[in-house]
Protein backbone atom coordinates (compact mmCIF):
# COMPACT_ATOMS: atom_id res chain seq x y z
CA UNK A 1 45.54 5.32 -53.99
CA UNK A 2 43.38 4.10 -51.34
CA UNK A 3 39.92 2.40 -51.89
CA UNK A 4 38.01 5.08 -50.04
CA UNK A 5 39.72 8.23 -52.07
CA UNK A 6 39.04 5.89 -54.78
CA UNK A 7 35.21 5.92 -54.19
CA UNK A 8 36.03 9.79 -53.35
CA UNK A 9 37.20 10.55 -56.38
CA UNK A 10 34.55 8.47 -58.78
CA UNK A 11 31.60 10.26 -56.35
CA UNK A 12 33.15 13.74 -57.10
CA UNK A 13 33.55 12.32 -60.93
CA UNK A 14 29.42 11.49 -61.02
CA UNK A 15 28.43 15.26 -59.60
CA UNK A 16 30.63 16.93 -62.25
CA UNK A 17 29.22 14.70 -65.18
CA UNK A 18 25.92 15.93 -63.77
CA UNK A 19 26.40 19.17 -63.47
CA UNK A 20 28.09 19.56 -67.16
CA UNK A 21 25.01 17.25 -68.46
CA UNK A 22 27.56 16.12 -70.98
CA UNK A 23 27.91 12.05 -70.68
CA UNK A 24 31.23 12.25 -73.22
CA UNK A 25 34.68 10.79 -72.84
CA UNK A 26 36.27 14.20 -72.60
CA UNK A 27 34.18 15.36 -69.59
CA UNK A 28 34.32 12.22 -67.83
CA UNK A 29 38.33 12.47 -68.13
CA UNK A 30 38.26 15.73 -66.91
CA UNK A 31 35.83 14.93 -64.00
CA UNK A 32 38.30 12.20 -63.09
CA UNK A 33 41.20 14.73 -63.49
CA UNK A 34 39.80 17.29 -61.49
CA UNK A 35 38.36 15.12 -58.70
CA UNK A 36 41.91 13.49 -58.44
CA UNK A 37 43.48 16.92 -57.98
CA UNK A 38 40.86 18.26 -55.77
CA UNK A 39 41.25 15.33 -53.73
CA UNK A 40 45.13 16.20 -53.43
CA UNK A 41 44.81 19.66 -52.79
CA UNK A 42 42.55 19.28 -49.45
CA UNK A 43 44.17 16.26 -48.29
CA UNK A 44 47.53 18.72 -48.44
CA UNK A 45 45.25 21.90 -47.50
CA UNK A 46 42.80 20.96 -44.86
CA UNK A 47 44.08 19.31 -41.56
CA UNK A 48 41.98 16.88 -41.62
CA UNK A 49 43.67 15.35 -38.59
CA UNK A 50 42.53 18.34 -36.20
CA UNK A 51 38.81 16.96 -37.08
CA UNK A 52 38.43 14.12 -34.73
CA UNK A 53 35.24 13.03 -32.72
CA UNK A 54 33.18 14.23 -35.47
CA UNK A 55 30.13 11.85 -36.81
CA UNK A 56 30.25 12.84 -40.36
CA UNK A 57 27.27 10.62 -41.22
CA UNK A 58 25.69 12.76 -39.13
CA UNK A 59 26.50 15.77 -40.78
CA UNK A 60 25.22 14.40 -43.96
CA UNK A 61 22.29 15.96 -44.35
CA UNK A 62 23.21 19.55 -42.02
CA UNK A 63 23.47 21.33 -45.13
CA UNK A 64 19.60 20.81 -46.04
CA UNK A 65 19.11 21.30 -42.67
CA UNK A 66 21.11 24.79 -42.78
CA UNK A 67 19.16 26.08 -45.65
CA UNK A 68 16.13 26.22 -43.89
CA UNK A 69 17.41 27.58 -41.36
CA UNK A 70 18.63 30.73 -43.18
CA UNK A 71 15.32 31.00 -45.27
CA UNK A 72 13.66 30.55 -41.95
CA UNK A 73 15.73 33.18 -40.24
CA UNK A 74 14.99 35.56 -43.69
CA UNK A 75 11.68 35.59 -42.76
CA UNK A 76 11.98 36.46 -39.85
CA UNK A 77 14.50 39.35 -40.27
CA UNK A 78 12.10 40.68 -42.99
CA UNK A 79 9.57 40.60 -40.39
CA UNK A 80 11.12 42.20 -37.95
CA UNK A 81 12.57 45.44 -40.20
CA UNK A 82 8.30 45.71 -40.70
CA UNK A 83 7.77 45.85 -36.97
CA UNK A 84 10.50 47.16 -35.73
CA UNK A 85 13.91 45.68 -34.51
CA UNK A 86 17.01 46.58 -32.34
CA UNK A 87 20.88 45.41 -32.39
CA UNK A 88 22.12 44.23 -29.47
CA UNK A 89 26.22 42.39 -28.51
CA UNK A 90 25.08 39.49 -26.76
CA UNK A 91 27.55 36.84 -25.54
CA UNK A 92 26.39 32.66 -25.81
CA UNK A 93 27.65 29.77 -24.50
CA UNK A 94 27.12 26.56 -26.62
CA UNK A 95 27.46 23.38 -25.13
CA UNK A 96 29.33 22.30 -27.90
CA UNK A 97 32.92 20.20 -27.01
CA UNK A 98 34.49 19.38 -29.97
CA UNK A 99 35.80 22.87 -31.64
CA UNK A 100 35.23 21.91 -35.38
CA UNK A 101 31.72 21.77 -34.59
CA UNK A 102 31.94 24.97 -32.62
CA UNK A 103 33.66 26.71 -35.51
CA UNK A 104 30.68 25.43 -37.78
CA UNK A 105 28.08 26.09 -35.11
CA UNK A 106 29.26 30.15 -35.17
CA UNK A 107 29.79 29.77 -38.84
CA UNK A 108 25.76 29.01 -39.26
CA UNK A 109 25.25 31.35 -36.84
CA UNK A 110 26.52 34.19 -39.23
CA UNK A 111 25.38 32.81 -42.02
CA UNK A 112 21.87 33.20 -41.07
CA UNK A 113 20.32 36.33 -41.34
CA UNK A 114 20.15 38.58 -38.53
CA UNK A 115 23.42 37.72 -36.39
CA UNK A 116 27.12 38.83 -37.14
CA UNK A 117 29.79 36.91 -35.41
CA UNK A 118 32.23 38.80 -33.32
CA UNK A 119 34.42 36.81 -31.34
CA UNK A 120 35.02 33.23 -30.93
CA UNK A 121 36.68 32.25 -27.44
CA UNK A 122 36.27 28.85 -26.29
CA UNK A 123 33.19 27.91 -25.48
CA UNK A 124 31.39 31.20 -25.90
CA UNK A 125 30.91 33.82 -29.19
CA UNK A 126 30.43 37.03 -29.35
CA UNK A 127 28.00 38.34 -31.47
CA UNK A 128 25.67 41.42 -33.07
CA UNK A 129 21.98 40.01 -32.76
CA UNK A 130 18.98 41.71 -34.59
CA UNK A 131 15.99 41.57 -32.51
CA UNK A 132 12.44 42.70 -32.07
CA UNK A 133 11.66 45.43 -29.90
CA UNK A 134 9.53 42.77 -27.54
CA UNK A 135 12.30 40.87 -26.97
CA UNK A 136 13.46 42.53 -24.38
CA UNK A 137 11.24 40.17 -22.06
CA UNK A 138 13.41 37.04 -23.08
CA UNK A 139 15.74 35.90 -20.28
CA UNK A 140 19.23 34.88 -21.28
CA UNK A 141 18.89 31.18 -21.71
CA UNK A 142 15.74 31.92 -23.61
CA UNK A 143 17.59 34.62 -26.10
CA UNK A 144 20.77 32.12 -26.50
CA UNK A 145 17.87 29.14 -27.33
CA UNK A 146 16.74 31.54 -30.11
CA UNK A 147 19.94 32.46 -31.13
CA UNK A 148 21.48 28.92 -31.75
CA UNK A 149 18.36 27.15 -31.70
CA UNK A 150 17.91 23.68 -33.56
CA UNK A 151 21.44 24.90 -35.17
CA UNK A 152 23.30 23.54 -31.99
CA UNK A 153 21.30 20.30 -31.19
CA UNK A 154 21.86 19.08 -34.88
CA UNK A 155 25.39 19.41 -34.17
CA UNK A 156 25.63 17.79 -31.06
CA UNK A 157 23.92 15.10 -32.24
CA UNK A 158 27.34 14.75 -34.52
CA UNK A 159 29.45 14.82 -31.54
CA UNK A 160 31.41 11.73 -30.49
């Protein structure tokens, strides 16, 4: 076993001892025996090699960031079923190179409230946008800036 799945494996080890808040030999055996298999199954499971050019230290903290995103969004799809809103099939290009980070761009797209994703092709998605009756006065760089807002420039920031 290598050092780092090593380190992998005693990190994953720590959370579940946590999250059982049960500091006994039989759940720290079991962390380490469940860590060690999860470890196997998504080295086996997740091509790992097809993720290249990716800074993961800076994607260590894009799931905080991703939460408030989607509680930010949820306020502003609840305000916008008050004052009225539309559906529209818009079509945005993201500036995004590396396609891991495009699939997880789209993929926090959706997951925020008021946008259903479509189609992925290349650099551009397709997608079902909820949006306020005044926004009809945006221009398309302006809607697209809304759309994938601070989502996109976190992730280019991860972008070798």
């Amino acid at each position: 076993m290598k050092f780092g799945n090593l380190l992998i494996v005693l990190a994953l080890t720590c959370v579940w001892v946590l999250l059982r808040e049960d500091f006994t030999v039989a759940t720290i055996i079991s962390g380490l025996v469940f860590s060690a298999a999860t470890l196997v199954f998504c080295n086996k499971a997740l091509p790992m090699d097809k993720v290249k050019d990716v800074r993961f230290i800076k994607l260590a903290f894009y799931p905080f960031f991703l939460i408030y995103q989607v509680y930010a969004a949820g306020f502003h799809v609840i305000k916008l079923i008050f004052t009225g809103a539309k559906t529209e099939i818009v079509t945005v290009k993201t500036d995004i190179t590396n396609e891991s980070l495009r699939i997880l761009l789209v993929d926090s797209v959706t997951l925020t409230p008021g946008s259903v994703l479509i189609r992925l092709e290349g650099d551009k998605f397709t997608l079902l946008w909820l949006k306020g009756k005044n926004d009809n006065e945006l221009t398309p760089n302006e809607r697209d800036e809304v759309i994938k807002g601070k989502l996109e420039k976190w992730l280019i920031k991860a972008q070798k």
